[in-house]
PDB file of N, CA and C in Angstrom:
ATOM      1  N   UNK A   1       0.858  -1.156   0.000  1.00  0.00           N
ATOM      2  CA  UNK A   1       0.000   0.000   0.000  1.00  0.00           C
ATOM      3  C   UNK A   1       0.912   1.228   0.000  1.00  0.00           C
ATOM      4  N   UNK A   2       0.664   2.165  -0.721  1.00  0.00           N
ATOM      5  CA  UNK A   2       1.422   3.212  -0.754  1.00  0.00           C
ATOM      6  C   UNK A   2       0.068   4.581  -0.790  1.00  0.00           C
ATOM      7  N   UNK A   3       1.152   5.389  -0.382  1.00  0.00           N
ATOM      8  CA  UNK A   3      -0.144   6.522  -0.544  1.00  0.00           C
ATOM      9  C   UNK A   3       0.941   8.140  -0.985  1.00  0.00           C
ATOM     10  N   UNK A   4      -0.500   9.252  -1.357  1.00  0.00           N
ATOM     11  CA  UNK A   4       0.136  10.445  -1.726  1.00  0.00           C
ATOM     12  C   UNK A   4       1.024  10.366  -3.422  1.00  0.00           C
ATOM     13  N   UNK A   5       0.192   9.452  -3.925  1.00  0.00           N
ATOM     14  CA  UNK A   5       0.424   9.398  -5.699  1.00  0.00           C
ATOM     15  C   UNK A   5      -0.879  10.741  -6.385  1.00  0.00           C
ATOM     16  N   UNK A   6      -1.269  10.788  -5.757  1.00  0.00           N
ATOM     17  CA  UNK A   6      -2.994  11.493  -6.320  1.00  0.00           C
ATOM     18  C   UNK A   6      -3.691  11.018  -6.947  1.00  0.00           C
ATOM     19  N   UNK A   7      -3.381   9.586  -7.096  1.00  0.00           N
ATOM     20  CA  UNK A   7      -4.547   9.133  -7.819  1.00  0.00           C
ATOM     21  C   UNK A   7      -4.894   7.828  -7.422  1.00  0.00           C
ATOM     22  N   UNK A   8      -5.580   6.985  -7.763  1.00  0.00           N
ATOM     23  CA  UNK A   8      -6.150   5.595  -6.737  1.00  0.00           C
ATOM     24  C   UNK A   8      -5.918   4.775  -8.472  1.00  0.00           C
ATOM     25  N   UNK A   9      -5.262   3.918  -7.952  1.00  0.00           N
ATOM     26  CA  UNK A   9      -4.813   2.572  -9.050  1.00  0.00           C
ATOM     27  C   UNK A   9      -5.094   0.854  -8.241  1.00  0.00           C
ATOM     28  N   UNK A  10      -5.397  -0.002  -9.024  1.00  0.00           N
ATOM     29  CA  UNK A  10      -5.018  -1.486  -8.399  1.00  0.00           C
ATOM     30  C   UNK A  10      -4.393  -2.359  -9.643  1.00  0.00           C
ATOM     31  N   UNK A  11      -3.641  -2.894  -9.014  1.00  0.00           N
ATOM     32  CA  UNK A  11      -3.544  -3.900 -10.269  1.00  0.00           C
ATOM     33  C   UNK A  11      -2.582  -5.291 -10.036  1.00  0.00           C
ATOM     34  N   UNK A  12      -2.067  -5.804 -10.997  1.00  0.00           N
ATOM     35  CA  UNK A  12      -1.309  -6.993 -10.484  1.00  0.00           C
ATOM     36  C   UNK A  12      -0.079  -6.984 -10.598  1.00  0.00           C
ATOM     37  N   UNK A  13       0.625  -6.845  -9.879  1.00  0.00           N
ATOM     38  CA  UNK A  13       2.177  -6.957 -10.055  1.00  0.00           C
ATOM     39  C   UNK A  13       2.826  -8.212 -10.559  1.00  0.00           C
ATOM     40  N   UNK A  14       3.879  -8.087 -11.586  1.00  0.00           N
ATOM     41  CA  UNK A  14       4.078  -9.185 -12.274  1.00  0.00           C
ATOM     42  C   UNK A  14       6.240  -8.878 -12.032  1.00  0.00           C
ATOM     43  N   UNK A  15       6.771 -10.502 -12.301  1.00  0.00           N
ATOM     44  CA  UNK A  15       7.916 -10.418 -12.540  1.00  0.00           C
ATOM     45  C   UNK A  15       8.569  -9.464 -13.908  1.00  0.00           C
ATOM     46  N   UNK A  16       7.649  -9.878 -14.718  1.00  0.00           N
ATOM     47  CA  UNK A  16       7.883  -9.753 -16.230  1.00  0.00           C
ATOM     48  C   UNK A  16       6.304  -8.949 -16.991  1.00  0.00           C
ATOM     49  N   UNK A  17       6.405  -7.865 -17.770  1.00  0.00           N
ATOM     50  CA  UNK A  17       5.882  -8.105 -18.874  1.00  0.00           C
ATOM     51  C   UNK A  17       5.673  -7.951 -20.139  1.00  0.00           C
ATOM     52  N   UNK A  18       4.633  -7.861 -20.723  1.00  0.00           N
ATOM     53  CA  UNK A  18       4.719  -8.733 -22.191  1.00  0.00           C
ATOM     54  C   UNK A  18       5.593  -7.890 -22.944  1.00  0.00           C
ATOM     55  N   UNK A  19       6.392  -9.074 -24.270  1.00  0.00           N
ATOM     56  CA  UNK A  19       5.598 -10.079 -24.359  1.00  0.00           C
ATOM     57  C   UNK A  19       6.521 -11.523 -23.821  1.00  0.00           C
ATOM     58  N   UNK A  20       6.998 -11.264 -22.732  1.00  0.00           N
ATOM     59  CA  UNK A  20       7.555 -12.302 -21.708  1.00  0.00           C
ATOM     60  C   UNK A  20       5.741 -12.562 -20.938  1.00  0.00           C
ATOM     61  N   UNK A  21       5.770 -13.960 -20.569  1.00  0.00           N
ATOM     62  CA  UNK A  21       4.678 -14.336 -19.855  1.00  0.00           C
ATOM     63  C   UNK A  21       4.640 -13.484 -18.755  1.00  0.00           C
ATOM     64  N   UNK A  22       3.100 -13.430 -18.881  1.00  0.00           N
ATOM     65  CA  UNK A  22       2.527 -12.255 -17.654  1.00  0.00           C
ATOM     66  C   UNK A  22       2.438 -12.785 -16.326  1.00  0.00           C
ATOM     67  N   UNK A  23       3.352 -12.847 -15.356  1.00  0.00           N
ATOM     68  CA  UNK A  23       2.905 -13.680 -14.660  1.00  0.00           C
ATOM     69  C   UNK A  23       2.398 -13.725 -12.913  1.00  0.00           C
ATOM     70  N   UNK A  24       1.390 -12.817 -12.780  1.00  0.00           N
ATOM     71  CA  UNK A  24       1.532 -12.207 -11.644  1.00  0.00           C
ATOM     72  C   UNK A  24       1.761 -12.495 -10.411  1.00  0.00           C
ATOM     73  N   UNK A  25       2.407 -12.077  -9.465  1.00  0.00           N
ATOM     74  CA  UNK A  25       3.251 -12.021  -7.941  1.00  0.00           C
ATOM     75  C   UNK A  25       2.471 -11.748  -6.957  1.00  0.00           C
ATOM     76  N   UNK A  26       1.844 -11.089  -7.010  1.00  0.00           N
ATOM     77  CA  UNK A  26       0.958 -10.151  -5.983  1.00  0.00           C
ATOM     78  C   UNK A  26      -0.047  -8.958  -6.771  1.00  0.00           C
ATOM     79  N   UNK A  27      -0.558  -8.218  -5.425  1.00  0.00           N
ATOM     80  CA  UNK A  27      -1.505  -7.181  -6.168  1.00  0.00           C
ATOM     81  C   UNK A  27      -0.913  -6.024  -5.653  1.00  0.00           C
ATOM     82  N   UNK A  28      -0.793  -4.752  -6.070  1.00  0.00           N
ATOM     83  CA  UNK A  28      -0.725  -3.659  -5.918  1.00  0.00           C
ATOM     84  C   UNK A  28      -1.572  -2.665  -5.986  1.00  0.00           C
ATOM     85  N   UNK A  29      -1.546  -2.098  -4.550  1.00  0.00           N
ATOM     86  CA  UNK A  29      -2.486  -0.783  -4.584  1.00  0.00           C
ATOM     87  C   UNK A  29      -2.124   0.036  -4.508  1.00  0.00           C
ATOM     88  N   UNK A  30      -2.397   1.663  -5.288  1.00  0.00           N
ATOM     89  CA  UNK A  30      -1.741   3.149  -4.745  1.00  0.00           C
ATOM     90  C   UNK A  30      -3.293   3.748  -4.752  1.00  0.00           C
ATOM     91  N   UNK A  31      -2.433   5.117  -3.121  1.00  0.00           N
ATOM     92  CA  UNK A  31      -4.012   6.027  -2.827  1.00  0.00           C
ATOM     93  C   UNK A  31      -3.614   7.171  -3.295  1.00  0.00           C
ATOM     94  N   UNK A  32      -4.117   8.070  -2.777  1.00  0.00           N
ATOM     95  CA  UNK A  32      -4.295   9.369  -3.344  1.00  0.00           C
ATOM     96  C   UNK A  32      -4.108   9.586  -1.677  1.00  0.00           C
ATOM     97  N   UNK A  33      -3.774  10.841  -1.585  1.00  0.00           N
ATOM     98  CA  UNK A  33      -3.713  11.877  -0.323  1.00  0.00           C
ATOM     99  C   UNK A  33      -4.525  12.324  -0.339  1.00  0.00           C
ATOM    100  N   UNK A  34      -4.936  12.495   1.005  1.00  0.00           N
ATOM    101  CA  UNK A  34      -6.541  13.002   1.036  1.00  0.00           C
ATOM    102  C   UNK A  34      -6.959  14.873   1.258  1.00  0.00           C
ATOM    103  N   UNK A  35      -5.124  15.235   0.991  1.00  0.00           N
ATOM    104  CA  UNK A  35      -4.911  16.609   1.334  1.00  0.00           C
ATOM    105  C   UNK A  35      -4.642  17.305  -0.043  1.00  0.00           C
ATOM    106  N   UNK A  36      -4.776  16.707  -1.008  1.00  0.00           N
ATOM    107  CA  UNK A  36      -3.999  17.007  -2.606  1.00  0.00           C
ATOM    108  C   UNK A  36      -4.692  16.867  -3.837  1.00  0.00           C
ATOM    109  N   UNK A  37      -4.596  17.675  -4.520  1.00  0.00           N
ATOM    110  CA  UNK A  37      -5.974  17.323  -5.857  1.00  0.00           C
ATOM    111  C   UNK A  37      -5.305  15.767  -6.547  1.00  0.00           C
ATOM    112  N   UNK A  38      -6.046  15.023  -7.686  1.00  0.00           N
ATOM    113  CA  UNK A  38      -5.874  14.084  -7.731  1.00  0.00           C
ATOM    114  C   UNK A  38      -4.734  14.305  -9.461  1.00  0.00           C
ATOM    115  N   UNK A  39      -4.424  13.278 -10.030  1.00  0.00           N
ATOM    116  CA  UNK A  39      -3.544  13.285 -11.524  1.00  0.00           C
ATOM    117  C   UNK A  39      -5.044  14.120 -12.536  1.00  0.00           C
ATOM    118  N   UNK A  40      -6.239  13.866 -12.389  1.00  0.00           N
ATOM    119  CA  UNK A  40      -6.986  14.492 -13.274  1.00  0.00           C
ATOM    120  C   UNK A  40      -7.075  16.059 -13.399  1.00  0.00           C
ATOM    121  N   UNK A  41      -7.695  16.413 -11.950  1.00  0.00           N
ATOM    122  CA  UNK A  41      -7.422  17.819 -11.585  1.00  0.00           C
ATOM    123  C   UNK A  41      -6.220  18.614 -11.521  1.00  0.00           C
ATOM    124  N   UNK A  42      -5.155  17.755 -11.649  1.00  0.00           N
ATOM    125  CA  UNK A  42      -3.802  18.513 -12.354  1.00  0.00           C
ATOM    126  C   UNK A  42      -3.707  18.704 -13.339  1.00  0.00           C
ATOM    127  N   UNK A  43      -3.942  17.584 -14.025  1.00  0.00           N
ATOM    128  CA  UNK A  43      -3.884  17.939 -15.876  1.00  0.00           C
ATOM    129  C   UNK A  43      -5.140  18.839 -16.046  1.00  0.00           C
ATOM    130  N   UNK A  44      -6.079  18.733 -15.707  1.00  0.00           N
ATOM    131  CA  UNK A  44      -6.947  20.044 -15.801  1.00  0.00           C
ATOM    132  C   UNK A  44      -6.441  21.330 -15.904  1.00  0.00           C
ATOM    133  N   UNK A  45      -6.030  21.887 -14.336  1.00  0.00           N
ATOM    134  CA  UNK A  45      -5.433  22.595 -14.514  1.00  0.00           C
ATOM    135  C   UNK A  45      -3.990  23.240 -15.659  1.00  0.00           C
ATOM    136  N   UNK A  46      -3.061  22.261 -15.042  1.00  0.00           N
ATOM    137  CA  UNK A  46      -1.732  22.089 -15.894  1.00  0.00           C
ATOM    138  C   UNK A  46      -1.850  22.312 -17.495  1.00  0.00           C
ATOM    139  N   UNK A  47      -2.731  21.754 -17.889  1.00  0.00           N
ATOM    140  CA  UNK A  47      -2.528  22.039 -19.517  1.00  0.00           C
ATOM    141  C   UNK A  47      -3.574  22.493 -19.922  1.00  0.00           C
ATOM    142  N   UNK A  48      -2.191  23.508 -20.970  1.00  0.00           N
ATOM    143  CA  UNK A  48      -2.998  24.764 -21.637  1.00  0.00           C
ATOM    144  C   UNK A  48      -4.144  24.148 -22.333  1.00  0.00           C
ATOM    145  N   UNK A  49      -5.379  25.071 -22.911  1.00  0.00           N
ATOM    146  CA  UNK A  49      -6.432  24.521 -23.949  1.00  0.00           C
ATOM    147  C   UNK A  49      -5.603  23.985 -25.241  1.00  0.00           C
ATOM    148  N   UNK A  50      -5.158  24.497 -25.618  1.00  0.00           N
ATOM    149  CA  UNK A  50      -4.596  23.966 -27.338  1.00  0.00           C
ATOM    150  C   UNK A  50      -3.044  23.030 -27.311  1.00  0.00           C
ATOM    151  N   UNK A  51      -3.259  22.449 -25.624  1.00  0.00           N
ATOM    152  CA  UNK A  51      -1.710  20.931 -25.937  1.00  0.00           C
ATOM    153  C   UNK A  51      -2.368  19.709 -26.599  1.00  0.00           C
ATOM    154  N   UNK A  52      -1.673  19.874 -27.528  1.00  0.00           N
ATOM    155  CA  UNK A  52      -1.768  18.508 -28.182  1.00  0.00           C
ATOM    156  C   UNK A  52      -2.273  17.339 -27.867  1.00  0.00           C
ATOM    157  N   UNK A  53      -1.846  17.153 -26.567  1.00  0.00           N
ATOM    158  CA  UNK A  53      -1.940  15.820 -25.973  1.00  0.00           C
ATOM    159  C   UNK A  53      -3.396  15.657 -24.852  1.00  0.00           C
ATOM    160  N   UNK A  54      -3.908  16.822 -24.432  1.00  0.00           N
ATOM    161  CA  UNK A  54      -4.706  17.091 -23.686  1.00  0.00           C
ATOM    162  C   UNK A  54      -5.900  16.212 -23.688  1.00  0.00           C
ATOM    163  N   UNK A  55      -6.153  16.006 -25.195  1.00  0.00           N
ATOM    164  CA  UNK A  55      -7.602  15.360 -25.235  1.00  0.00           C
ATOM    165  C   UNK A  55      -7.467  13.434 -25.058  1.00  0.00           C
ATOM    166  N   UNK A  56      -5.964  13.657 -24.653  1.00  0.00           N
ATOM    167  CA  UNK A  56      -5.516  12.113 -24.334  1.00  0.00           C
ATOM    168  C   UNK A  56      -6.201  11.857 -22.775  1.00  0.00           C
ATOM    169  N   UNK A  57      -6.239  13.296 -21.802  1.00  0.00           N
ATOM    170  CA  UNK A  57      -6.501  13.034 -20.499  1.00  0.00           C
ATOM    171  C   UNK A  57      -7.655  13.685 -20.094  1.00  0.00           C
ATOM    172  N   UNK A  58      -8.369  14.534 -21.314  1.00  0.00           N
ATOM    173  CA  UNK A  58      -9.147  15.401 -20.679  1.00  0.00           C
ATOM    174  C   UNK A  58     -10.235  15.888 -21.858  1.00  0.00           C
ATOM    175  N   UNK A  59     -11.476  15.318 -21.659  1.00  0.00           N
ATOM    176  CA  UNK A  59     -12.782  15.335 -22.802  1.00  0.00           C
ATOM    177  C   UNK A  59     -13.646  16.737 -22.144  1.00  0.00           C
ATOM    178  N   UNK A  60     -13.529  17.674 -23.168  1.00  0.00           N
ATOM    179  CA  UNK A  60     -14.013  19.051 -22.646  1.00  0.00           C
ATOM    180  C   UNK A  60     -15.889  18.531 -22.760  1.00  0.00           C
ATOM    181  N   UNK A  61     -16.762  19.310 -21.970  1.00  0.00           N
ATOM    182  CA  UNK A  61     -18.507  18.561 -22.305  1.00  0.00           C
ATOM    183  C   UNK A  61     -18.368  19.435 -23.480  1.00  0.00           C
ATOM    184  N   UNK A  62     -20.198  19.796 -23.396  1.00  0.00           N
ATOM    185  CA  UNK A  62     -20.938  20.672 -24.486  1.00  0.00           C
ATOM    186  C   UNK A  62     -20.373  22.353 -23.976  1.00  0.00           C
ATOM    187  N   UNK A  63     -20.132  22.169 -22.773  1.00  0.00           N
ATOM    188  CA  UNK A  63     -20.134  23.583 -22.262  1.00  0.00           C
ATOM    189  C   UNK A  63     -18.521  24.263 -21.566  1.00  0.00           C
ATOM    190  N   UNK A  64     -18.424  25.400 -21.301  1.00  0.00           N
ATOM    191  CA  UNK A  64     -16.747  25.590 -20.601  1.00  0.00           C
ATOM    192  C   UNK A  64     -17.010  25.176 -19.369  1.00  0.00           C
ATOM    193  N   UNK A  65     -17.743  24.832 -18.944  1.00  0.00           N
ATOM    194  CA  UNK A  65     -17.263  24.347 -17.360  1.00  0.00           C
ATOM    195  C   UNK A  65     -17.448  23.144 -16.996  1.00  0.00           C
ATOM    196  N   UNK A  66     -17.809  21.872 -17.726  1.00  0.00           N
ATOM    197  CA  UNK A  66     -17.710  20.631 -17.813  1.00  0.00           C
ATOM    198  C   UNK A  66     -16.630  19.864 -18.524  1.00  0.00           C
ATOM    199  N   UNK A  67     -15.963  19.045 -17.779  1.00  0.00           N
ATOM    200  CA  UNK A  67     -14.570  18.174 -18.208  1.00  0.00           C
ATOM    201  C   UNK A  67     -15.404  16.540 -18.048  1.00  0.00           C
ATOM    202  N   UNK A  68     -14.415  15.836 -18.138  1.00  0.00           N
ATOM    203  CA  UNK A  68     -14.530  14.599 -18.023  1.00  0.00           C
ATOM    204  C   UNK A  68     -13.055  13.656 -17.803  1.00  0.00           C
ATOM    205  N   UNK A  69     -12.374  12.809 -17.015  1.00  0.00           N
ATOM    206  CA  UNK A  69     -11.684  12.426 -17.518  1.00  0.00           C
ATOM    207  C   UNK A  69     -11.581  11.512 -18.597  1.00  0.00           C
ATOM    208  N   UNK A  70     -10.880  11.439 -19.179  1.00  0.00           N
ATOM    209  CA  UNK A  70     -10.421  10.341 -20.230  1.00  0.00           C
ATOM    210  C   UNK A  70      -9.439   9.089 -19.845  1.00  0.00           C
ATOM    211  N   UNK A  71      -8.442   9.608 -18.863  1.00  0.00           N
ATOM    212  CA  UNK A  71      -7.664   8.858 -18.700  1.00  0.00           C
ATOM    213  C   UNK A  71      -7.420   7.345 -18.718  1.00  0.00           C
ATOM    214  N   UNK A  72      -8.473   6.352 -17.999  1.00  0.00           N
ATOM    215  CA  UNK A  72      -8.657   5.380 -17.755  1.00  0.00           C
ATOM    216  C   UNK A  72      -9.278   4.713 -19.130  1.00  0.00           C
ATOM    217  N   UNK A  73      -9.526   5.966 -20.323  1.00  0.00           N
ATOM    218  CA  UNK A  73     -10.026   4.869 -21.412  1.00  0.00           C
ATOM    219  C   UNK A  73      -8.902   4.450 -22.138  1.00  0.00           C
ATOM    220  N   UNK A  74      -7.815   5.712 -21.749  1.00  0.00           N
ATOM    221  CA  UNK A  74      -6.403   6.102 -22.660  1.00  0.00           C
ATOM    222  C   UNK A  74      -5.683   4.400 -21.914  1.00  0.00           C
ATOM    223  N   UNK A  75      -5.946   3.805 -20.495  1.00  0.00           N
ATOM    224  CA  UNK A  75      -5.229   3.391 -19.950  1.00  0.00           C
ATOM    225  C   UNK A  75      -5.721   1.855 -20.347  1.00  0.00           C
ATOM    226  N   UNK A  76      -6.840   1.510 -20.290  1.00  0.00           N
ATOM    227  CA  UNK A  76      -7.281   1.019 -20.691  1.00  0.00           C
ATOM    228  C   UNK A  76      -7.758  -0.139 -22.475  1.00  0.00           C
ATOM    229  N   UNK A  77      -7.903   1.002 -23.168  1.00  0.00           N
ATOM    230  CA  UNK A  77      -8.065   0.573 -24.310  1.00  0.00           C
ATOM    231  C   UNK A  77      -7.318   1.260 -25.373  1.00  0.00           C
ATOM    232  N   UNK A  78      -6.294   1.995 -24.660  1.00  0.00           N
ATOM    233  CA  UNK A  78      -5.174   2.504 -26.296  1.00  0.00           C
ATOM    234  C   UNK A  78      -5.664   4.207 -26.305  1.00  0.00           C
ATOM    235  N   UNK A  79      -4.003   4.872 -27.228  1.00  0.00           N
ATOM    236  CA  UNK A  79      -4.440   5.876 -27.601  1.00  0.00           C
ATOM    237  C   UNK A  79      -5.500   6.711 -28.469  1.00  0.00           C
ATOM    238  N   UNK A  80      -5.845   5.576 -29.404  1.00  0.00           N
ATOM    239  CA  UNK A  80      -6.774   5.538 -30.281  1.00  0.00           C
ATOM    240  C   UNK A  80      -8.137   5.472 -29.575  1.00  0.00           C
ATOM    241  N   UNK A  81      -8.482   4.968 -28.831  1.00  0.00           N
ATOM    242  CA  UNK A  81      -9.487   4.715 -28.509  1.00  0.00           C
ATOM    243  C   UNK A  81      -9.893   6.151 -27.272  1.00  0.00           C
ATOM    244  N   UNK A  82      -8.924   6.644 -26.313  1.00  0.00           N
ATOM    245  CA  UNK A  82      -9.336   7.688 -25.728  1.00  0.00           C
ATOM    246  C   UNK A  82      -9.120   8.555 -27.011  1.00  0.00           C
ATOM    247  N   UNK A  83      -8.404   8.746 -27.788  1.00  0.00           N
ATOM    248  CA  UNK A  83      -9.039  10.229 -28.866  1.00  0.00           C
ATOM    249  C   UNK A  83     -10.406  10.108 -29.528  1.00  0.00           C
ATOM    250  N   UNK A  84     -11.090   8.712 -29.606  1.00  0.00           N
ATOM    251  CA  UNK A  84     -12.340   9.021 -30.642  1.00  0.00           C
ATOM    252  C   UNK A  84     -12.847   9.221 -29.782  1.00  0.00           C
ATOM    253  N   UNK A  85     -13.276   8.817 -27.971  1.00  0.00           N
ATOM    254  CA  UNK A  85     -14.078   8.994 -27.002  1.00  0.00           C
ATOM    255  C   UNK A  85     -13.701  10.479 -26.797  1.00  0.00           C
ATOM    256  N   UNK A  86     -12.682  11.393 -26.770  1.00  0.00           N
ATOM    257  CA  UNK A  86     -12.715  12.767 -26.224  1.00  0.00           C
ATOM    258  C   UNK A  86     -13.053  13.168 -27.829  1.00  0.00           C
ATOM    259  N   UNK A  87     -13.370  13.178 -28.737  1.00  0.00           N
ATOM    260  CA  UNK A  87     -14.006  13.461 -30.090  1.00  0.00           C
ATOM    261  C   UNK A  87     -14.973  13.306 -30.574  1.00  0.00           C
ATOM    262  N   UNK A  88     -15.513  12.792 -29.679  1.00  0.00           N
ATOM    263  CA  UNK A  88     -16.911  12.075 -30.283  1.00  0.00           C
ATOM    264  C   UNK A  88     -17.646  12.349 -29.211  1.00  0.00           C
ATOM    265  N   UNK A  89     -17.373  11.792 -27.929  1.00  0.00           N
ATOM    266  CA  UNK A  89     -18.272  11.600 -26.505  1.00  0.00           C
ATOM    267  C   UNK A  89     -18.900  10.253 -26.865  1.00  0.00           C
ATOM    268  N   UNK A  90     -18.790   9.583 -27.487  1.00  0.00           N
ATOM    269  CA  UNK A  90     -19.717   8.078 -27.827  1.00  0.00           C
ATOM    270  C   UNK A  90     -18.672   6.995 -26.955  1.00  0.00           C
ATOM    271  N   UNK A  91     -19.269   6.825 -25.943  1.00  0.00           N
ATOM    272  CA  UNK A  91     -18.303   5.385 -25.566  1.00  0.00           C
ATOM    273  C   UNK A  91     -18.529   4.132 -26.464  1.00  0.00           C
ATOM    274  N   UNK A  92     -19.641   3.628 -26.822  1.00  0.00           N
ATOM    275  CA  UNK A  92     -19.597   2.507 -27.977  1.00  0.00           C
ATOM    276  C   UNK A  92     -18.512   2.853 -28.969  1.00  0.00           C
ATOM    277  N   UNK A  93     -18.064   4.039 -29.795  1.00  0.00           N
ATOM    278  CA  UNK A  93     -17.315   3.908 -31.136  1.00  0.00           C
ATOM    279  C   UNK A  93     -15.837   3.638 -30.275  1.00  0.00           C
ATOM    280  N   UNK A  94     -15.540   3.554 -29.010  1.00  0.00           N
ATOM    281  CA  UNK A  94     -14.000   3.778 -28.658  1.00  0.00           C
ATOM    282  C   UNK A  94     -13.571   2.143 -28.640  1.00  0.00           C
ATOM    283  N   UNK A  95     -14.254   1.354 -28.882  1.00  0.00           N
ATOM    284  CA  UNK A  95     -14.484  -0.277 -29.039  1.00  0.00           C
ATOM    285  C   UNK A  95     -13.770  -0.270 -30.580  1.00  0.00           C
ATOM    286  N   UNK A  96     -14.030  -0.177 -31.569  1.00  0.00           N
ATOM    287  CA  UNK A  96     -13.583   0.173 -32.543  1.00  0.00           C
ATOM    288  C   UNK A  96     -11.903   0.124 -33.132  1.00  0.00           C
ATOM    289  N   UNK A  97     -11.515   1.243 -32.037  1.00  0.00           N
ATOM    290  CA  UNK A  97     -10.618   1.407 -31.725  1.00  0.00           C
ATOM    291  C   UNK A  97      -9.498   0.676 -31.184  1.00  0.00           C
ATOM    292  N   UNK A  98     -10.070  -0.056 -30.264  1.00  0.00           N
ATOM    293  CA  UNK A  98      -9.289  -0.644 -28.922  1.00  0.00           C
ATOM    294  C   UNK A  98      -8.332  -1.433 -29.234  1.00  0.00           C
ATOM    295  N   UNK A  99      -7.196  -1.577 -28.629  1.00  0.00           N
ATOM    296  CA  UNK A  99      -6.029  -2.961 -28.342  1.00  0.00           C
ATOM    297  C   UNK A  99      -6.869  -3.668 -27.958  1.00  0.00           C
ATOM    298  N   UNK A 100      -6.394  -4.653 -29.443  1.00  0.00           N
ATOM    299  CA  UNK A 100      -7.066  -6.796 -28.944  1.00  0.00           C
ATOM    300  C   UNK A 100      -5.545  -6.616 -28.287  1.00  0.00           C
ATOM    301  N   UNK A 101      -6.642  -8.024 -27.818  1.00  0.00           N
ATOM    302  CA  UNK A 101      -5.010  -8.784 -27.089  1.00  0.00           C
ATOM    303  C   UNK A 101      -5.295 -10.261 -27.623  1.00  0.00           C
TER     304      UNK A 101
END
């Protein structure tokens, strides 16, 4: 358990991976500090409107004062797949997109 990353993750810790066999060891958890904005609300802030990379972490709504993160689709299912979801807003078309495995 670790804490004061800003953001809340789980996952499986492995010796190796791919495309060496995945082979997991244990589980790993990180928290967030409960005194500190989180990795979303930084990149919010942190990056300008017109970075390049922005719409990798951050889906503006219909309006200026609605965000969304993206992150977890970026983390999840590929770069491709968080740009058509912050481009579109359609979660079905980001399937499309996605890393097979």
């Amino acid at each position: 358990m670790a804490g004061d990353r800003h953001a809340f993750y789980a996952g499986l810790a492995a010796s190796a991976l791919p495309p060496k066999n995945f082979d997991p060891v244990g589980v790993a958890f990180v928290t967030a500090s409960i005194s500190m904005v989180n990795s979303f609300e930084l990149l919010l802030a942190s990056l300008p409107p017109e970075h390049p990379l922005k719409a990798l972490y951050v889906r503006e709504g219909n309006d200026a004062a609605t965000f969304e993160p993206v992150i977890n689709m970026l983390l999840r299912h590929g770069v491709r797949s968080g740009l058509k979801y912050a481009s579109t807003g359609d979660v079905n078309r980001r399937g499309a997109c996605r890393i097979r495995s």
